[in-house]
C-alpha atoms as a PDB file:
ATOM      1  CA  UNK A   1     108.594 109.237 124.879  1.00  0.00           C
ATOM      2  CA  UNK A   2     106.150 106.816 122.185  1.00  0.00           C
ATOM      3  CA  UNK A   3     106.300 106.107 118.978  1.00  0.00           C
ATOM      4  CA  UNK A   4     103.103 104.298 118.124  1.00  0.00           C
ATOM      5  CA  UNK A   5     103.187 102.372 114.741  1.00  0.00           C
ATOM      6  CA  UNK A   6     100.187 100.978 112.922  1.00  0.00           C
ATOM      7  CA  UNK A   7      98.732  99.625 109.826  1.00  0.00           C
ATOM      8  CA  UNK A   8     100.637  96.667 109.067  1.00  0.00           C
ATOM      9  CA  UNK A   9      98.449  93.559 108.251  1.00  0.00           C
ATOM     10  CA  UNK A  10      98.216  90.820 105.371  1.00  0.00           C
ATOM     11  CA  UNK A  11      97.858  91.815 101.879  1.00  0.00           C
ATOM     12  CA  UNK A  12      98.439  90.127  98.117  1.00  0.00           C
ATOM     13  CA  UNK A  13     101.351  91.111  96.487  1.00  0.00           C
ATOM     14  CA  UNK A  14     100.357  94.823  94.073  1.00  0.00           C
ATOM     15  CA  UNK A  15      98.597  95.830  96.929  1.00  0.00           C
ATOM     16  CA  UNK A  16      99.062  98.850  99.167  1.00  0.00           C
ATOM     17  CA  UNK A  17      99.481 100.064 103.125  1.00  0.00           C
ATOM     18  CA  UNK A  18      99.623 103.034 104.721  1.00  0.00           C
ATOM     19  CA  UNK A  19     101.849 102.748 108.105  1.00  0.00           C
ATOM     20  CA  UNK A  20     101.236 105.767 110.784  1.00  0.00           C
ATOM     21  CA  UNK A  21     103.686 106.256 113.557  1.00  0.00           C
ATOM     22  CA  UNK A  22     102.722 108.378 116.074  1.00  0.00           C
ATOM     23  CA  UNK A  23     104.584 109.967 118.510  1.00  0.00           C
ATOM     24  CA  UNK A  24     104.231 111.661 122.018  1.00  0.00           C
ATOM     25  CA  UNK A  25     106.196 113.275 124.890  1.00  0.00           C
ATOM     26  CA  UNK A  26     109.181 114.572 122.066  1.00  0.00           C
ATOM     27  CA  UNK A  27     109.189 117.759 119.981  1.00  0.00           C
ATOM     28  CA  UNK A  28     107.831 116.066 116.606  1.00  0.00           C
ATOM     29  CA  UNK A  29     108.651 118.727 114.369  1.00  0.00           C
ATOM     30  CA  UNK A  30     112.575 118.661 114.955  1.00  0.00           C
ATOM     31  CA  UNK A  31     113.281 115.301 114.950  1.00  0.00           C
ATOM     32  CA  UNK A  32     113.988 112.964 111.961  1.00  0.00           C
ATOM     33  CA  UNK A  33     111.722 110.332 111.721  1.00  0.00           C
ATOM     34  CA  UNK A  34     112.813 106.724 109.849  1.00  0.00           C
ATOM     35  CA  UNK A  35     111.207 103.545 108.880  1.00  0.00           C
ATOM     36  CA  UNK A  36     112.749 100.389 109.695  1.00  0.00           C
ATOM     37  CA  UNK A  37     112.081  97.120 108.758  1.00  0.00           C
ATOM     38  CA  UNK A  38     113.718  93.736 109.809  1.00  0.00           C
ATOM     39  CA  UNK A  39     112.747  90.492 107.833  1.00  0.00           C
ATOM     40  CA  UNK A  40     112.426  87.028 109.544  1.00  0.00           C
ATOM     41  CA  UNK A  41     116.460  85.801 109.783  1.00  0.00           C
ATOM     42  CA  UNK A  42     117.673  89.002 108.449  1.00  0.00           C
ATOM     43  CA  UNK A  43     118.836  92.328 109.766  1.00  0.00           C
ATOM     44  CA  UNK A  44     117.209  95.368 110.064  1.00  0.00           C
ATOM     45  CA  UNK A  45     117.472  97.323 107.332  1.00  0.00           C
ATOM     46  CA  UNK A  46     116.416 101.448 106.826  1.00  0.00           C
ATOM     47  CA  UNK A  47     113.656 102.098 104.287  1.00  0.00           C
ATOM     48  CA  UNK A  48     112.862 105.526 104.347  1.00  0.00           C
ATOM     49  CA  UNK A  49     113.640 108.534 106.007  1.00  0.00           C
ATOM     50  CA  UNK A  50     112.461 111.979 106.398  1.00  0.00           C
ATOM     51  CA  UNK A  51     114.294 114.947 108.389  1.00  0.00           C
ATOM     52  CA  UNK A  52     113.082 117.803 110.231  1.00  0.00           C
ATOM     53  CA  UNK A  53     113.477 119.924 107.240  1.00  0.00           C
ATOM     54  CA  UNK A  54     111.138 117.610 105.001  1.00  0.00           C
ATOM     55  CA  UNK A  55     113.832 115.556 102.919  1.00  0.00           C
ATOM     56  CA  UNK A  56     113.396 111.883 102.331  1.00  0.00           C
ATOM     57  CA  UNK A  57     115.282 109.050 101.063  1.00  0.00           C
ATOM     58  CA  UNK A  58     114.660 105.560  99.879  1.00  0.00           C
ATOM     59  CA  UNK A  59     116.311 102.270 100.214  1.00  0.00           C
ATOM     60  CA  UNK A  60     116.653 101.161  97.074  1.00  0.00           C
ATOM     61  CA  UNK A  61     114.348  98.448  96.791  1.00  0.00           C
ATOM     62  CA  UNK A  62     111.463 100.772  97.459  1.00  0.00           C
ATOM     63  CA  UNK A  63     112.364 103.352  95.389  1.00  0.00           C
ATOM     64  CA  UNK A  64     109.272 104.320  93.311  1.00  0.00           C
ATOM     65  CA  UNK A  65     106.973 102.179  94.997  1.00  0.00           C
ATOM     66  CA  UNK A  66     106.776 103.924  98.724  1.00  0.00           C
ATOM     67  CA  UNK A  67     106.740 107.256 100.065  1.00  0.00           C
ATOM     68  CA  UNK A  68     107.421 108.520 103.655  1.00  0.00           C
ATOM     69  CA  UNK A  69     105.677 112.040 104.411  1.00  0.00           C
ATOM     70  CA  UNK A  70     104.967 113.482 108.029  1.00  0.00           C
ATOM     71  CA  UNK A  71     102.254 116.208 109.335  1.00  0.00           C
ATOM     72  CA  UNK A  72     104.046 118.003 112.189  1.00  0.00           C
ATOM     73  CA  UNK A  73     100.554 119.079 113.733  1.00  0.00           C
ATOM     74  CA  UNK A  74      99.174 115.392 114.131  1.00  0.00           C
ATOM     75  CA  UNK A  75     102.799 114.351 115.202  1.00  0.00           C
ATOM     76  CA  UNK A  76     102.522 111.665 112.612  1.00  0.00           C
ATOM     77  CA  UNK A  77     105.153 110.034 110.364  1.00  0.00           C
ATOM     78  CA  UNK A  78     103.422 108.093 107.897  1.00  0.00           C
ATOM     79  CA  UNK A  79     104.817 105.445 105.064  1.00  0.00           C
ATOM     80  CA  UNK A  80     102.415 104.606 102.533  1.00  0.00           C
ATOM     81  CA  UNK A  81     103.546 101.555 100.478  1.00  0.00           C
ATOM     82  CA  UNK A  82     102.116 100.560  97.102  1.00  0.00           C
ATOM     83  CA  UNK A  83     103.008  97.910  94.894  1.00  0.00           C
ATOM     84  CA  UNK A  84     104.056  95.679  97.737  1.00  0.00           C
ATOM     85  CA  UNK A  85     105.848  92.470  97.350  1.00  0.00           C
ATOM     86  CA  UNK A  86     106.845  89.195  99.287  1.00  0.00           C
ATOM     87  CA  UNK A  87     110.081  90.962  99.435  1.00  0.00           C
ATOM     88  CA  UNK A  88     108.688  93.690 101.452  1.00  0.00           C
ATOM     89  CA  UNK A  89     107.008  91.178 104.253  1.00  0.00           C
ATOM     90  CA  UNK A  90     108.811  92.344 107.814  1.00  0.00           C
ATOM     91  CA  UNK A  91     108.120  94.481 110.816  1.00  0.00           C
ATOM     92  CA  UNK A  92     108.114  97.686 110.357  1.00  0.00           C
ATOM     93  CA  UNK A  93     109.500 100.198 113.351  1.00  0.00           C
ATOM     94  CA  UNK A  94     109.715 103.988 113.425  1.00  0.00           C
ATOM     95  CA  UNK A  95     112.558 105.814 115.066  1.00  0.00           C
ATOM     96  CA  UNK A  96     113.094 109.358 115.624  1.00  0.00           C
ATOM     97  CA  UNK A  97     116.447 111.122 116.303  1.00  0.00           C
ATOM     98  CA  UNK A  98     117.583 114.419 116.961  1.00  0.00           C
ATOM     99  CA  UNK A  99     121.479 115.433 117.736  1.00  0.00           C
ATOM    100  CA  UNK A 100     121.933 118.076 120.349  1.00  0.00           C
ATOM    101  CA  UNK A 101     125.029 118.036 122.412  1.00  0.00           C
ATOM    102  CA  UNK A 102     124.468 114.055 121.704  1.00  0.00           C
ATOM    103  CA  UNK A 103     121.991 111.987 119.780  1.00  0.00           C
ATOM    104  CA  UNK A 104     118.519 111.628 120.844  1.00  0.00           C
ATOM    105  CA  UNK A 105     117.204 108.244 119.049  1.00  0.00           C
ATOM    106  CA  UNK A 106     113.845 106.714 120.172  1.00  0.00           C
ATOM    107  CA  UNK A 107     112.277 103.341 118.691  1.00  0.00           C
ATOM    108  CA  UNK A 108     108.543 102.845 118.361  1.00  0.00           C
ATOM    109  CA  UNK A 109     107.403  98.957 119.040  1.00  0.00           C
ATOM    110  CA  UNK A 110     106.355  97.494 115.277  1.00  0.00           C
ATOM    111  CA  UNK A 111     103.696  96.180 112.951  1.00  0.00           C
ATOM    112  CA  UNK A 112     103.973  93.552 111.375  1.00  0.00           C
ATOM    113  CA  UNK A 113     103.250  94.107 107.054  1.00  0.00           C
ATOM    114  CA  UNK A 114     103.034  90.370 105.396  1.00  0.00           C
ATOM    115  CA  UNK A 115     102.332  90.302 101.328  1.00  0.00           C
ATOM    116  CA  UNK A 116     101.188  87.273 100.152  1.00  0.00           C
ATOM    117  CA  UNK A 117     102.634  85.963  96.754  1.00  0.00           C
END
Protein backbone atom coordinates (compact mmCIF):
# COMPACT_ATOMS: atom_id res chain seq x y z
CA UNK A 1 0.00 0.00 0.00
CA UNK A 2 1.07 4.14 -0.89
CA UNK A 3 -0.14 7.06 0.02
CA UNK A 4 1.62 9.66 -2.07
CA UNK A 5 1.31 13.30 -0.73
CA UNK A 6 2.16 16.44 -2.65
CA UNK A 7 1.91 20.09 -2.98
CA UNK A 8 3.42 21.44 0.00
CA UNK A 9 6.00 24.26 -0.69
CA UNK A 10 6.69 27.97 0.59
CA UNK A 11 4.08 30.51 0.43
CA UNK A 12 3.25 34.19 2.19
CA UNK A 13 0.87 34.12 4.73
CA UNK A 14 -3.19 34.74 2.79
CA UNK A 15 -2.02 32.51 0.36
CA UNK A 16 -3.34 29.12 -0.71
CA UNK A 17 -2.27 25.17 -1.41
CA UNK A 18 -3.82 22.44 -2.66
CA UNK A 19 -2.28 19.04 -1.06
CA UNK A 20 -3.11 15.66 -3.18
CA UNK A 21 -2.58 12.33 -1.57
CA UNK A 22 -2.69 9.60 -3.65
CA UNK A 23 -3.09 6.25 -2.93
CA UNK A 24 -2.45 2.70 -4.45
CA UNK A 25 -2.66 -1.06 -3.72
CA UNK A 26 -5.96 -0.32 -1.05
CA UNK A 27 -9.66 -0.07 -1.92
CA UNK A 28 -9.81 3.94 -1.99
CA UNK A 29 -13.36 4.30 -1.90
CA UNK A 30 -13.93 2.54 1.61
CA UNK A 31 -11.40 3.85 3.53
CA UNK A 32 -11.32 7.15 5.53
CA UNK A 33 -8.79 9.30 4.50
CA UNK A 34 -7.17 12.14 7.16
CA UNK A 35 -4.76 14.93 7.05
CA UNK A 36 -2.15 15.19 9.53
CA UNK A 37 0.13 17.68 10.31
CA UNK A 38 3.03 17.82 12.92
CA UNK A 39 4.79 21.26 13.58
CA UNK A 40 8.59 21.54 14.33
CA UNK A 41 8.73 20.57 18.43
CA UNK A 42 5.14 19.79 18.53
CA UNK A 43 2.90 16.80 18.13
CA UNK A 44 1.01 15.70 15.44
CA UNK A 45 -2.11 16.97 15.37
CA UNK A 46 -5.44 15.85 12.92
CA UNK A 47 -6.68 18.56 10.56
CA UNK A 48 -9.21 17.20 8.52
CA UNK A 49 -10.92 14.20 7.83
CA UNK A 50 -13.19 12.69 5.39
CA UNK A 51 -14.93 9.08 5.62
CA UNK A 52 -15.93 6.66 3.14
CA UNK A 53 -19.36 8.02 3.16
CA UNK A 54 -18.16 11.70 2.26
CA UNK A 55 -18.29 13.46 5.82
CA UNK A 56 -15.55 15.78 6.91
CA UNK A 57 -14.42 17.49 9.91
CA UNK A 58 -12.11 20.27 10.85
CA UNK A 59 -9.68 20.96 13.55
CA UNK A 60 -10.58 23.94 14.78
CA UNK A 61 -7.99 26.18 13.75
CA UNK A 62 -8.80 25.53 10.13
CA UNK A 63 -12.22 25.75 10.30
CA UNK A 64 -13.38 28.05 7.44
CA UNK A 65 -10.19 28.40 5.89
CA UNK A 66 -9.52 24.60 4.46
CA UNK A 67 -11.46 21.98 2.96
CA UNK A 68 -10.69 18.21 2.53
CA UNK A 69 -12.68 16.56 -0.51
CA UNK A 70 -11.71 13.15 -2.27
CA UNK A 71 -12.53 11.73 -5.99
CA UNK A 72 -12.85 7.96 -5.48
CA UNK A 73 -12.04 7.35 -9.32
CA UNK A 74 -8.52 9.17 -9.24
CA UNK A 75 -7.98 7.56 -5.71
CA UNK A 76 -7.16 11.02 -4.53
CA UNK A 77 -7.71 12.74 -1.16
CA UNK A 78 -7.07 16.24 -1.62
CA UNK A 79 -6.82 19.33 1.10
CA UNK A 80 -6.95 22.60 -0.37
CA UNK A 81 -5.88 25.31 2.14
CA UNK A 82 -6.58 29.03 1.74
CA UNK A 83 -5.86 31.76 3.91
CA UNK A 84 -2.77 30.09 5.27
CA UNK A 85 -0.84 31.29 8.18
CA UNK A 86 2.61 30.86 10.03
CA UNK A 87 0.49 28.85 12.28
CA UNK A 88 -0.27 26.40 9.66
CA UNK A 89 3.68 25.80 8.64
CA UNK A 90 4.24 21.73 9.29
CA UNK A 91 4.32 18.51 7.37
CA UNK A 92 1.50 17.42 6.23
CA UNK A 93 0.78 13.34 6.07
CA UNK A 94 -2.28 11.47 4.81
CA UNK A 95 -3.54 8.34 6.45
CA UNK A 96 -6.22 6.08 5.51
CA UNK A 97 -8.07 3.59 7.79
CA UNK A 98 -10.64 1.16 7.47
CA UNK A 99 -11.97 -1.24 10.52
CA UNK A 100 -12.78 -4.75 9.52
CA UNK A 101 -12.37 -7.46 12.03
CA UNK A 102 -9.42 -4.87 13.14
CA UNK A 103 -8.21 -1.51 11.97
CA UNK A 104 -6.51 -1.07 8.78
CA UNK A 105 -4.45 2.40 9.14
CA UNK A 106 -1.80 3.29 6.48
CA UNK A 107 0.49 6.58 6.57
CA UNK A 108 1.60 8.32 3.40
CA UNK A 109 5.37 9.92 3.73
CA UNK A 110 4.75 14.04 3.92
CA UNK A 111 5.19 17.44 2.36
CA UNK A 112 6.37 19.85 3.86
CA UNK A 113 3.75 23.40 3.67
CA UNK A 114 5.91 26.55 5.15
CA UNK A 115 3.92 30.17 5.17
CA UNK A 116 5.99 32.91 5.46
CA UNK A 117 4.84 35.83 7.81
Amino acid sequence: VQLQASGGGLVQAGGSLRLSCVASQIIFSIHDMNWYRQAPGKQRELVARITSGGSTNYADSVKGRFTISRDNAKKTVYLQMNSLKPEDTGVYSCKAERYGNRWYIYWGQGTQVTVSS
